[in-house]
N, C-alpha and C. Protein backbone atom coordinates (compact mmCIF):
# COMPACT_ATOMS: atom_id res chain seq x y z
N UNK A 1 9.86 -32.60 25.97
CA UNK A 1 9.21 -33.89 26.04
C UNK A 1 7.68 -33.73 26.07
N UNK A 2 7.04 -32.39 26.93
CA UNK A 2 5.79 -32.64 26.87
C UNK A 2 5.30 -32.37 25.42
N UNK A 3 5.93 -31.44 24.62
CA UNK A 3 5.35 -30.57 23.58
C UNK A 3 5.34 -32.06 22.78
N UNK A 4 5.86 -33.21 22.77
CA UNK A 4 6.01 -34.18 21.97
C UNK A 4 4.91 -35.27 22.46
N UNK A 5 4.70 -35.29 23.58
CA UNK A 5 3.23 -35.86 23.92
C UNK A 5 2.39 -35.29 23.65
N UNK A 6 1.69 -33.52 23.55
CA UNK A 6 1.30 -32.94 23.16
C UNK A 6 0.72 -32.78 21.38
N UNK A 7 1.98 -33.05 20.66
CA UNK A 7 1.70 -33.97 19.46
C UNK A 7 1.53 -34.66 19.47
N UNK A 8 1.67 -35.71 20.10
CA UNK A 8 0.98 -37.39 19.84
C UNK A 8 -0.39 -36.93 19.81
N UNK A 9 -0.77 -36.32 20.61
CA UNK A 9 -1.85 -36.25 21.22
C UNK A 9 -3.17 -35.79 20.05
N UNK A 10 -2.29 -34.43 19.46
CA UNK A 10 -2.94 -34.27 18.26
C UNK A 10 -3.12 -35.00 16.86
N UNK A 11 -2.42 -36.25 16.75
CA UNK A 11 -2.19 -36.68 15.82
C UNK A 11 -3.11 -38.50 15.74
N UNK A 12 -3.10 -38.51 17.31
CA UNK A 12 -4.54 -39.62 17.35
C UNK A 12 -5.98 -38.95 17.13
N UNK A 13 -5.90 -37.56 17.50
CA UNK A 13 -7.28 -36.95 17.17
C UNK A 13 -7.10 -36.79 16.03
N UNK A 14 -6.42 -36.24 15.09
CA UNK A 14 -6.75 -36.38 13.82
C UNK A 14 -6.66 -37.84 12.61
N UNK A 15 -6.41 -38.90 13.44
CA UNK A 15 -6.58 -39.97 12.84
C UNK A 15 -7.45 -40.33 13.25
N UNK A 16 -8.46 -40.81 14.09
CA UNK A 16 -9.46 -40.94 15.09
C UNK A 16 -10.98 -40.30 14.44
N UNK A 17 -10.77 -38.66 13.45
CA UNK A 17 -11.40 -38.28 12.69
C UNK A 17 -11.17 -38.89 11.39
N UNK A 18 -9.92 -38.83 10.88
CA UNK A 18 -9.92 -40.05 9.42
C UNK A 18 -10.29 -40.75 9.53
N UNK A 19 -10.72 -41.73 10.24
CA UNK A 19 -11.12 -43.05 10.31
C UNK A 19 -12.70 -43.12 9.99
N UNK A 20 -13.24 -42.05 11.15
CA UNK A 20 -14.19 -41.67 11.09
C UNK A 20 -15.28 -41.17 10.06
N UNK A 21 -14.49 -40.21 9.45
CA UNK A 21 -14.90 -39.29 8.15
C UNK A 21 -15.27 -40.98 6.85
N UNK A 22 -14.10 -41.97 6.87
CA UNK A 22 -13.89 -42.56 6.11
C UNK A 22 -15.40 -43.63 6.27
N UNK A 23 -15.88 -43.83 7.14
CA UNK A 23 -16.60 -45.28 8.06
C UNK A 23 -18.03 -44.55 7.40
N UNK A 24 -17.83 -43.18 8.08
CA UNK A 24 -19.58 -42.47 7.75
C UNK A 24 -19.57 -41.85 6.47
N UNK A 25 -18.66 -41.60 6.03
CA UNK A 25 -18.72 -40.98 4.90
C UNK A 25 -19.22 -39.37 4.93
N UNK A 26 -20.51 -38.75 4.49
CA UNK A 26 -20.74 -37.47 5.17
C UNK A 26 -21.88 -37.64 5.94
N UNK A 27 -21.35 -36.88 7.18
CA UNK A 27 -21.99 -37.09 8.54
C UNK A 27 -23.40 -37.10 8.30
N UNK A 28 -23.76 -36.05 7.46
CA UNK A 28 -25.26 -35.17 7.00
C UNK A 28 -26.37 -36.48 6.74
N UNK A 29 -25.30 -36.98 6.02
CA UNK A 29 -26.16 -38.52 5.43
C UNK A 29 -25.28 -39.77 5.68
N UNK A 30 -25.01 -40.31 7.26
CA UNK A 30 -24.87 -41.06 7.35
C UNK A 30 -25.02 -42.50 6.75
N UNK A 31 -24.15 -43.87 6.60
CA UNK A 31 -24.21 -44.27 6.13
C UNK A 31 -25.32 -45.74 6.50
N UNK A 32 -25.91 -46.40 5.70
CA UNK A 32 -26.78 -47.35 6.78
C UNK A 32 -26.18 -48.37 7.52
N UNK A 33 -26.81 -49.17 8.28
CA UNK A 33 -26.30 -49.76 9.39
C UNK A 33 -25.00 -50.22 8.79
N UNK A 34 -23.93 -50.06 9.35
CA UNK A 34 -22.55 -50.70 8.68
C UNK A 34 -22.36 -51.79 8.63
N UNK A 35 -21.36 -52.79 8.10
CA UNK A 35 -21.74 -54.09 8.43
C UNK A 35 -20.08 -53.84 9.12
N UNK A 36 -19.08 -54.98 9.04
CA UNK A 36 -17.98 -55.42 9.48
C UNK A 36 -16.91 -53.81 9.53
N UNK A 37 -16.60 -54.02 8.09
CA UNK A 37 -15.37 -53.09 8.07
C UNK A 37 -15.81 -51.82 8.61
N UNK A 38 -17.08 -51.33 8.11
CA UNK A 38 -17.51 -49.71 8.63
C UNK A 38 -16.80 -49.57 10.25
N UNK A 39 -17.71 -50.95 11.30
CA UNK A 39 -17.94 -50.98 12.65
C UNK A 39 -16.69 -50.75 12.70
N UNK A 40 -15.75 -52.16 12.41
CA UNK A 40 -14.30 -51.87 12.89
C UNK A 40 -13.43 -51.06 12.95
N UNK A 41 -13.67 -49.44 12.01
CA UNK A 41 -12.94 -48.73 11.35
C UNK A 41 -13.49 -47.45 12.86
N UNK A 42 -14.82 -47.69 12.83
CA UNK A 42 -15.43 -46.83 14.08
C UNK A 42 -14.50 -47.04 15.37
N UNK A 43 -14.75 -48.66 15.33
CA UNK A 43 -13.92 -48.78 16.63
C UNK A 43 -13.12 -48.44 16.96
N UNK A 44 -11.92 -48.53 15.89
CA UNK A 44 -10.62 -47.78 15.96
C UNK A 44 -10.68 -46.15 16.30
N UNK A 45 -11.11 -45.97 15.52
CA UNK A 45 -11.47 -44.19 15.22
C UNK A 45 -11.84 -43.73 17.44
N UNK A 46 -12.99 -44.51 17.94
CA UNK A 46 -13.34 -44.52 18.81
C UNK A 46 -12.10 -44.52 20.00
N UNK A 47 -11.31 -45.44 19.46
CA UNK A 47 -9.95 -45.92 20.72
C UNK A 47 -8.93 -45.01 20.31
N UNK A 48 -8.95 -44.31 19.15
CA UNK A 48 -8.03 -42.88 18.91
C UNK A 48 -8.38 -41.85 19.50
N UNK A 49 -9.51 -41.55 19.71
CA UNK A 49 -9.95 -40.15 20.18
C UNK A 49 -9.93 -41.01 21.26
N UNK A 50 -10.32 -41.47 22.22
CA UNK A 50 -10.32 -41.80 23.85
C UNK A 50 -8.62 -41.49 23.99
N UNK A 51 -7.46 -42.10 23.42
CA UNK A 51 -6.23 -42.13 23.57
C UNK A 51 -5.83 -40.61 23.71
N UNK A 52 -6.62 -39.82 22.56
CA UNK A 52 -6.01 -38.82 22.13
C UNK A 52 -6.36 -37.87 24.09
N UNK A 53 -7.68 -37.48 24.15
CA UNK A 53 -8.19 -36.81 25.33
C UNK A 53 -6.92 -37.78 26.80
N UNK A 54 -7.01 -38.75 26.50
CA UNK A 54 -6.47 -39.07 27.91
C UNK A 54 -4.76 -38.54 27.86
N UNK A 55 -3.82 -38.60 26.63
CA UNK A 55 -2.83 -37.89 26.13
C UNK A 55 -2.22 -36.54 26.92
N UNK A 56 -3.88 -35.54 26.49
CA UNK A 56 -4.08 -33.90 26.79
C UNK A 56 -4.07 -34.33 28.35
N UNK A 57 -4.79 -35.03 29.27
CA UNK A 57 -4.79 -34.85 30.24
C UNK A 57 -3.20 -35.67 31.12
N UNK A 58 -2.96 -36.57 30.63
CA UNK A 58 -1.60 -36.55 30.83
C UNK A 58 -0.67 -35.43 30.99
N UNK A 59 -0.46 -34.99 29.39
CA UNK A 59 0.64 -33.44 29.10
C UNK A 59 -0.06 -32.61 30.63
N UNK A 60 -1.33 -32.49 30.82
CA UNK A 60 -1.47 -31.74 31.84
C UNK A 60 -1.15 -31.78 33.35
N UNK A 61 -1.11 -32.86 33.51
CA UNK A 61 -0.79 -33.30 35.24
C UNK A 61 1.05 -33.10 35.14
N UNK A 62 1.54 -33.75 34.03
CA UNK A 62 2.73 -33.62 33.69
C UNK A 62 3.43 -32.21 34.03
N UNK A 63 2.39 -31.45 33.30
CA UNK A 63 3.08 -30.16 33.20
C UNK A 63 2.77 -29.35 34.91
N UNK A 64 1.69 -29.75 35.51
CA UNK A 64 1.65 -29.20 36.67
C UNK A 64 2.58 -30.40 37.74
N UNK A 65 3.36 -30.90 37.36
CA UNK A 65 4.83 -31.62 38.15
C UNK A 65 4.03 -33.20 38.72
N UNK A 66 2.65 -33.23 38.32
CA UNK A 66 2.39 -34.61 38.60
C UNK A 66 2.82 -36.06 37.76
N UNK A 67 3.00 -36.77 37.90
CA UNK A 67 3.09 -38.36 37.06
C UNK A 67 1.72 -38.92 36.90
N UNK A 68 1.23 -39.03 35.72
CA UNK A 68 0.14 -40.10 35.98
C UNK A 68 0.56 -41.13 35.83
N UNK A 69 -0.47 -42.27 36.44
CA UNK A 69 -0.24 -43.60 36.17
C UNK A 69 -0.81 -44.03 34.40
N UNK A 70 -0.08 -44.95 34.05
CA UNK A 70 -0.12 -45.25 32.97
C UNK A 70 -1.44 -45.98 32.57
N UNK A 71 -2.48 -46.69 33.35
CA UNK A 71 -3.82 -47.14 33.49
C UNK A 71 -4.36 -46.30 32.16
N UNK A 72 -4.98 -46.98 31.05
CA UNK A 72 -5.42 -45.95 30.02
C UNK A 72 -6.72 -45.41 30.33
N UNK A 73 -7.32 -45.00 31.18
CA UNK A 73 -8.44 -44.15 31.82
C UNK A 73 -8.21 -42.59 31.99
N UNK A 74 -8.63 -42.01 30.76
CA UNK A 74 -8.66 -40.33 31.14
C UNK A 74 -8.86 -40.23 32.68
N UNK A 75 -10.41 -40.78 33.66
CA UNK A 75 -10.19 -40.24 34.62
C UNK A 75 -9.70 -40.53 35.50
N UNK A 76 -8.49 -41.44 35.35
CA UNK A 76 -7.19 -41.30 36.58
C UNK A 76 -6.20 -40.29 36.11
N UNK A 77 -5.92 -40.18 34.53
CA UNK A 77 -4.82 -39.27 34.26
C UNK A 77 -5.52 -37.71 35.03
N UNK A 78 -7.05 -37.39 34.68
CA UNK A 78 -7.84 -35.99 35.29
C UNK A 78 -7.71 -35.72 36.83
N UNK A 79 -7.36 -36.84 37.43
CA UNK A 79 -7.45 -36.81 38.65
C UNK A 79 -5.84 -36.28 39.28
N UNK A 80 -5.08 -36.58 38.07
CA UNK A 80 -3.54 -36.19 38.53
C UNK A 80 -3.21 -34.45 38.09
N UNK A 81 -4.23 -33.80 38.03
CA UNK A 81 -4.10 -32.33 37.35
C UNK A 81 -4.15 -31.84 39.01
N UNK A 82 -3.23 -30.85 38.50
CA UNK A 82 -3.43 -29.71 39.77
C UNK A 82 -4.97 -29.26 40.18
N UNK A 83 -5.31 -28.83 40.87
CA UNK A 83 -6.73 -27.79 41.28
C UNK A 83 -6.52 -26.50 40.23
N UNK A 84 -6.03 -26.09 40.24
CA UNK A 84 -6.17 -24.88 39.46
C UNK A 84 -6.39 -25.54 37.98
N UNK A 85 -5.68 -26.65 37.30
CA UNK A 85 -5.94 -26.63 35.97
C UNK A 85 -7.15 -27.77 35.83
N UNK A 86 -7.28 -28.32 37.02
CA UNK A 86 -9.04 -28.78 36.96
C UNK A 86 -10.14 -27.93 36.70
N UNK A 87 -9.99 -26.92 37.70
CA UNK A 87 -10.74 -25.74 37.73
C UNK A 87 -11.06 -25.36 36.35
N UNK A 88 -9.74 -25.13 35.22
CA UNK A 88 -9.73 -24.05 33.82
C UNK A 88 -11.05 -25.59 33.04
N UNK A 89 -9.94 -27.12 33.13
CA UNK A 89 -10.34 -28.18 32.55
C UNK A 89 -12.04 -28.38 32.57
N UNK A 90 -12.76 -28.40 33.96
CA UNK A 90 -14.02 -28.36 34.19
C UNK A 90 -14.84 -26.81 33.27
N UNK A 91 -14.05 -26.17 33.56
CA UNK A 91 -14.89 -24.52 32.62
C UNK A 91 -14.79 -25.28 31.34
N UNK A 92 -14.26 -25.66 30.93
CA UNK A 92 -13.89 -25.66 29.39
C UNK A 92 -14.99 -27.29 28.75
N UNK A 93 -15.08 -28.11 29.59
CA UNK A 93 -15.72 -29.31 29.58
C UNK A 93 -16.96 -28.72 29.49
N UNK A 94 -17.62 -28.24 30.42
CA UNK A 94 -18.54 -27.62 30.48
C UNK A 94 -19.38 -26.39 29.60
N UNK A 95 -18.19 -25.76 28.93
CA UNK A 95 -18.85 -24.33 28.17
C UNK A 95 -19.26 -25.42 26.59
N UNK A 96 -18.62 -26.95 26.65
CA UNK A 96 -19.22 -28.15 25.47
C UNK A 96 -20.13 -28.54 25.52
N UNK A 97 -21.07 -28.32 26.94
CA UNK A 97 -22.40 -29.05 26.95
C UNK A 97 -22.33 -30.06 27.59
N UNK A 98 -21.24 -30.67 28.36
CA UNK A 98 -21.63 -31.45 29.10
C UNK A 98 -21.79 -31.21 30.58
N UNK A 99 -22.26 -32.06 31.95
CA UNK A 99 -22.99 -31.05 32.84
C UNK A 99 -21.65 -32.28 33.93
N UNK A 100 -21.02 -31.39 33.58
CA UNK A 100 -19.42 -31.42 34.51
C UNK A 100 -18.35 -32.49 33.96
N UNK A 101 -17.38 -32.47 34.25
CA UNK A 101 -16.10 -33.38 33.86
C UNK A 101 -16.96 -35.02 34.78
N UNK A 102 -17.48 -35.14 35.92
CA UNK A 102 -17.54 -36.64 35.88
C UNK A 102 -18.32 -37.18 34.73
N UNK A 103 -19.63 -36.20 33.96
CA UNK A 103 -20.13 -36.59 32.99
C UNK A 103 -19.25 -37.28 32.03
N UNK A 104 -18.76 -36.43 31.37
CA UNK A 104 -17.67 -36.31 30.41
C UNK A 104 -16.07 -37.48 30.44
N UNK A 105 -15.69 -37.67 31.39
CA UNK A 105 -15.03 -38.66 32.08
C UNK A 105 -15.66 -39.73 31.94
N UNK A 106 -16.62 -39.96 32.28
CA UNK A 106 -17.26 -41.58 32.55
C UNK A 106 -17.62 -41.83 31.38
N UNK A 107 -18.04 -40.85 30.12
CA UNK A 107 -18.17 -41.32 28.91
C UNK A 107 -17.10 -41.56 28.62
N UNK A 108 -16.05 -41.01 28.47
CA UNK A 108 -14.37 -41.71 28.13
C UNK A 108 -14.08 -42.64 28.17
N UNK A 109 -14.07 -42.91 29.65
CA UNK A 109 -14.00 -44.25 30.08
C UNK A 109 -14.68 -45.39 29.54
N UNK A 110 -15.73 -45.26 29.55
CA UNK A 110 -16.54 -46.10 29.49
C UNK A 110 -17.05 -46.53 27.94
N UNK A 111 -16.94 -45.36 27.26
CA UNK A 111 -17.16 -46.17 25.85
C UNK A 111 -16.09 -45.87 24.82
N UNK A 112 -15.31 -44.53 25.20
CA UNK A 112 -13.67 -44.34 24.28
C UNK A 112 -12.64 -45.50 24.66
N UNK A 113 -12.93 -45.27 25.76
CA UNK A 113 -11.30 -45.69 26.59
C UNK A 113 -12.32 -47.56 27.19
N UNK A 114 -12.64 -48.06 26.84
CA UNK A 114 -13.03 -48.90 27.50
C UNK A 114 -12.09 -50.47 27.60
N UNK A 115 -12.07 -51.05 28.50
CA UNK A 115 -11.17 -52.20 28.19
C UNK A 115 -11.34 -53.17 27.23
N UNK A 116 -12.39 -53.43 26.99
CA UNK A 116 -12.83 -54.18 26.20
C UNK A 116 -12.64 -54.11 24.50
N UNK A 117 -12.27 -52.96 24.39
CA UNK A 117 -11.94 -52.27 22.86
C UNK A 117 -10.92 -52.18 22.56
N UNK A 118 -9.86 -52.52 23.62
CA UNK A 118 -8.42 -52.57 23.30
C UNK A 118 -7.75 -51.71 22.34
N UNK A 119 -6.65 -51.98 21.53
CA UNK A 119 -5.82 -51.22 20.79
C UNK A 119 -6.05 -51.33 19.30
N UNK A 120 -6.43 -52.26 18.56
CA UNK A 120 -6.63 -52.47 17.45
C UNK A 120 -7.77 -53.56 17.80
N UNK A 121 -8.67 -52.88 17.36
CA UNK A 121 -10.06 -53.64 17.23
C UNK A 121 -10.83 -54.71 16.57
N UNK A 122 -10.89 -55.41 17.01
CA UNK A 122 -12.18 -56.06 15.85
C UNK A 122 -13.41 -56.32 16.50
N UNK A 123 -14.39 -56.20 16.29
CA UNK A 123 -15.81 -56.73 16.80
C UNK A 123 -15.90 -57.50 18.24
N UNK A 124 -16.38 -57.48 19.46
CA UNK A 124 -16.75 -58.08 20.15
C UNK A 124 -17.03 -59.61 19.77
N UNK A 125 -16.41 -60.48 20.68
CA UNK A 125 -17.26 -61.77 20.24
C UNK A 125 -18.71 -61.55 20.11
N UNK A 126 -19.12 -62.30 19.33
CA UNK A 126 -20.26 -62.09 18.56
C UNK A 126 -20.96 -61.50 17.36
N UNK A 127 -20.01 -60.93 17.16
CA UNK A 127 -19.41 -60.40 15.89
C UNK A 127 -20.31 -59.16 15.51
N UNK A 128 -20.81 -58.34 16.53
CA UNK A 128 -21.59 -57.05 16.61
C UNK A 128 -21.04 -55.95 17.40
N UNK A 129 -19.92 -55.06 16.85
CA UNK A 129 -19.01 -53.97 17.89
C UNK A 129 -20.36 -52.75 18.23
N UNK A 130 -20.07 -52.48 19.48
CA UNK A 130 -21.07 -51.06 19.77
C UNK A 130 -20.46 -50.01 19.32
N UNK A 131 -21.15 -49.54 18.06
CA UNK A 131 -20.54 -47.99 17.74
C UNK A 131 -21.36 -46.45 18.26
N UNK A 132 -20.07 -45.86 19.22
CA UNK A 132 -20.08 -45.06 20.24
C UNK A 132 -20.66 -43.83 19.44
N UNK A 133 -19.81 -43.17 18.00
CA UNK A 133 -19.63 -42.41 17.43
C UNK A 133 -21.43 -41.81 16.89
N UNK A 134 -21.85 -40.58 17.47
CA UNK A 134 -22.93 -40.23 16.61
C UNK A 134 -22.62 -39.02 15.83
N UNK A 135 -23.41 -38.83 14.34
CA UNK A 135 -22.81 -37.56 13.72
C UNK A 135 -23.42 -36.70 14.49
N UNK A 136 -23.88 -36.05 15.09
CA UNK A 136 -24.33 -34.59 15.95
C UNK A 136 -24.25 -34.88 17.73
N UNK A 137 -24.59 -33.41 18.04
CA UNK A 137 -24.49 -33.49 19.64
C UNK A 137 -22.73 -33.49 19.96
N UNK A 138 -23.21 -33.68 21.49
CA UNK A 138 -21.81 -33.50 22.12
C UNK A 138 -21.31 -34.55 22.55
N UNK A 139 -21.42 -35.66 21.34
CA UNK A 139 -20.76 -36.69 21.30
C UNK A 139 -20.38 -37.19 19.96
N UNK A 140 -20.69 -36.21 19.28
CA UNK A 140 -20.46 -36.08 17.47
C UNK A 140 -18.81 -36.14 17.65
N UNK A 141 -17.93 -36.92 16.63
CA UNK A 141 -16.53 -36.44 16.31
C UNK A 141 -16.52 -34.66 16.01
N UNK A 142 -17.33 -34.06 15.61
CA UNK A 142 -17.18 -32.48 15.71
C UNK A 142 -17.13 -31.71 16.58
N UNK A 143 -17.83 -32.63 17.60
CA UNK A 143 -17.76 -31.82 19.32
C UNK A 143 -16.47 -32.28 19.71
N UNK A 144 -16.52 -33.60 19.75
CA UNK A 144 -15.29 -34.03 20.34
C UNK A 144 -13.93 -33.22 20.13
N UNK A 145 -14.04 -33.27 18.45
CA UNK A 145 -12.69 -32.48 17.97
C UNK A 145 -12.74 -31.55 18.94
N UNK A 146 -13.46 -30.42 18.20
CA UNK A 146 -13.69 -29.23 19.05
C UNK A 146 -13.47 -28.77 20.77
N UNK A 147 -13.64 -29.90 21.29
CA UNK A 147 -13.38 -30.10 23.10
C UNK A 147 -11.70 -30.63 22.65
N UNK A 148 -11.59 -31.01 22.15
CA UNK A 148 -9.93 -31.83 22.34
C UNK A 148 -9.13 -30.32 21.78
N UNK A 149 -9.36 -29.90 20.87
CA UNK A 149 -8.66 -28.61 20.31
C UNK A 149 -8.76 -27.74 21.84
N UNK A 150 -9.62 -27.46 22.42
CA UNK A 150 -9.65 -26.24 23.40
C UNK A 150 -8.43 -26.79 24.56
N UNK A 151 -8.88 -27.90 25.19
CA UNK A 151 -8.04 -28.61 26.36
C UNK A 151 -7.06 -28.68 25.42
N UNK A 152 -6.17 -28.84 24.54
CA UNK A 152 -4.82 -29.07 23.62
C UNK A 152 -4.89 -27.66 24.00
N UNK A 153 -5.12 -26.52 23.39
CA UNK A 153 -4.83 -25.24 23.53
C UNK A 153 -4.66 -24.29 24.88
N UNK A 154 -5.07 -25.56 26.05
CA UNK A 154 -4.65 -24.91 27.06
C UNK A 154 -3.35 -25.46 27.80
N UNK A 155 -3.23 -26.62 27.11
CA UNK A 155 -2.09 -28.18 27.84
C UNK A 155 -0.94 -27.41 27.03
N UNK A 156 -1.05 -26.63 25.81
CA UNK A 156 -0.13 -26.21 25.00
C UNK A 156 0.47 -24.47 25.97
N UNK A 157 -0.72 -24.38 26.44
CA UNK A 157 -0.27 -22.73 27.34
C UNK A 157 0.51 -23.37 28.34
N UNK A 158 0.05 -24.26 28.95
CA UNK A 158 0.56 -24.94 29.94
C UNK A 158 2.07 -24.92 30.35
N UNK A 159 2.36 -26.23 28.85
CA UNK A 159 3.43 -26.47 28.30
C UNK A 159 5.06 -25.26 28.59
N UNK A 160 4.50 -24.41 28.16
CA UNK A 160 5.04 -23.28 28.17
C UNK A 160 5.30 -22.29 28.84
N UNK A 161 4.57 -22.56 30.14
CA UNK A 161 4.64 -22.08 31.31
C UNK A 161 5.77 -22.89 32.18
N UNK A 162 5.85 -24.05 31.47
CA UNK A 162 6.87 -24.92 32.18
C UNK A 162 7.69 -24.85 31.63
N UNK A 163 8.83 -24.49 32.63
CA UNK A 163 10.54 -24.39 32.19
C UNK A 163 11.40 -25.34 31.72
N UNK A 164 10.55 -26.77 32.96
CA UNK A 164 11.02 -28.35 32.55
C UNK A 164 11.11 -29.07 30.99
N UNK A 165 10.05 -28.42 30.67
CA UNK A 165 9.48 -28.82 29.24
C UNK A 165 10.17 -28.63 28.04
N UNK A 166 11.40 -27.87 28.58
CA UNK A 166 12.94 -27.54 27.45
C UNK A 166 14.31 -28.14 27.43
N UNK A 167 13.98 -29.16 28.58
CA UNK A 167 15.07 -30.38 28.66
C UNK A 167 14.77 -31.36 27.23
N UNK A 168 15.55 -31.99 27.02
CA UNK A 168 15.64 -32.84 25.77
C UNK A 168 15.34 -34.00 26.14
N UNK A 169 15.74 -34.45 27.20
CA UNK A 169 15.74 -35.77 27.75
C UNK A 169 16.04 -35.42 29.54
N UNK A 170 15.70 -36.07 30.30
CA UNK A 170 15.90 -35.89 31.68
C UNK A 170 17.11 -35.88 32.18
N UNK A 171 17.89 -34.35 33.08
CA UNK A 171 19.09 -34.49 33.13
C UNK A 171 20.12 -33.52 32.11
N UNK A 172 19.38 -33.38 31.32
CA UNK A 172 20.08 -32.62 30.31
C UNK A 172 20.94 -31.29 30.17
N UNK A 173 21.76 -31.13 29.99
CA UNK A 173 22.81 -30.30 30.09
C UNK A 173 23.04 -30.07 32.00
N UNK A 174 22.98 -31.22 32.51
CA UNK A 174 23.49 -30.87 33.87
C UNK A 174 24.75 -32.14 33.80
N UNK A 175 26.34 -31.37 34.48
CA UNK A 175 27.37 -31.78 33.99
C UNK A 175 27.87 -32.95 35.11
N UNK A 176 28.44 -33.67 34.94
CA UNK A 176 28.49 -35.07 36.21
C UNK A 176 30.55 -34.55 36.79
């Protein structure tokens, strides 16, 4: 079950970048101010990658025997990780350039994961969406990828460390 959240997980980050790739076209030479469809396509792209990171940190609390709550905020799912895989999670946040996981978290929150951006997007009333997405830095979709690939590659060690994680469904092959 986790290895299958684990894919979800990878599969909003790589749509999250399609969207993306598609809106800016090439990063190098961004495109000018977008009007409607560009923004909206960002937005989306924006609420894929927030989904995707909060996903990884799910599979992770999961796999260290916690439940997160379902609240779509990476940092309640971060808060349900063991100490030890906070510990690896913070090294790894950090060796990206940002100056600790609350950094990094509160950007999630706050402009991936935000309530206001919901699930399928369109523009803020007013008909002007804030696009989060810059091509460079460590808030570029290239960093991002790049941070979501490492935490995936450790939620995936994880995974596999857990024995639970080879049931099919809960209960499974235990006889009544």
């Amino acid at each position: 079950m986790l290895k299958l959240d684990w894919g979800d997980a990878q599969i909003w980050m790589k749509t999250a970048e399609a969207l993306y790739l598609r809106s800016v076209g090439n990063p190098q030479k961004p495109l000018p101010r977008a009007g409607y469809p560009h923004t909206n396509k960002l937005n989306v792209a924006t609420v894929c990658a927030g989904y995707a990171f909060e996903l990884i940190f799910k599979v992770l609390a999961r796999a260290g025997d916690n439940e997160p709550k379902s609240v779509h905020k990476p940092s309640i799912a971060y808060e349900r990780l063991t100490p030890e895989d906070r510990v690896v999670v913070d090294r790894i946040i950090a060796s990206h350039g940002w100056n600790g996981s609350s950094e990094f978290l509160a950007y999630l929150d706050e402009y991936l994961c935000h309530g206001d951006r919901k699930y399928w997007m369109r523009p803020p009333k007013g008909g002007n969406a804030k696009v989060v997405f810059n091509s460079g830095g460590r808030k570029g979709m290239d960093a991002l990828k790049k941070l979501h690939k490492e935490l995936s590659d450790f939620a995936i060690k994880r995974i596999e460390e857990n024995p639970k994680d080879h049931e099919i469904w809960p209960g499974a092959g235990r006889h009544i």
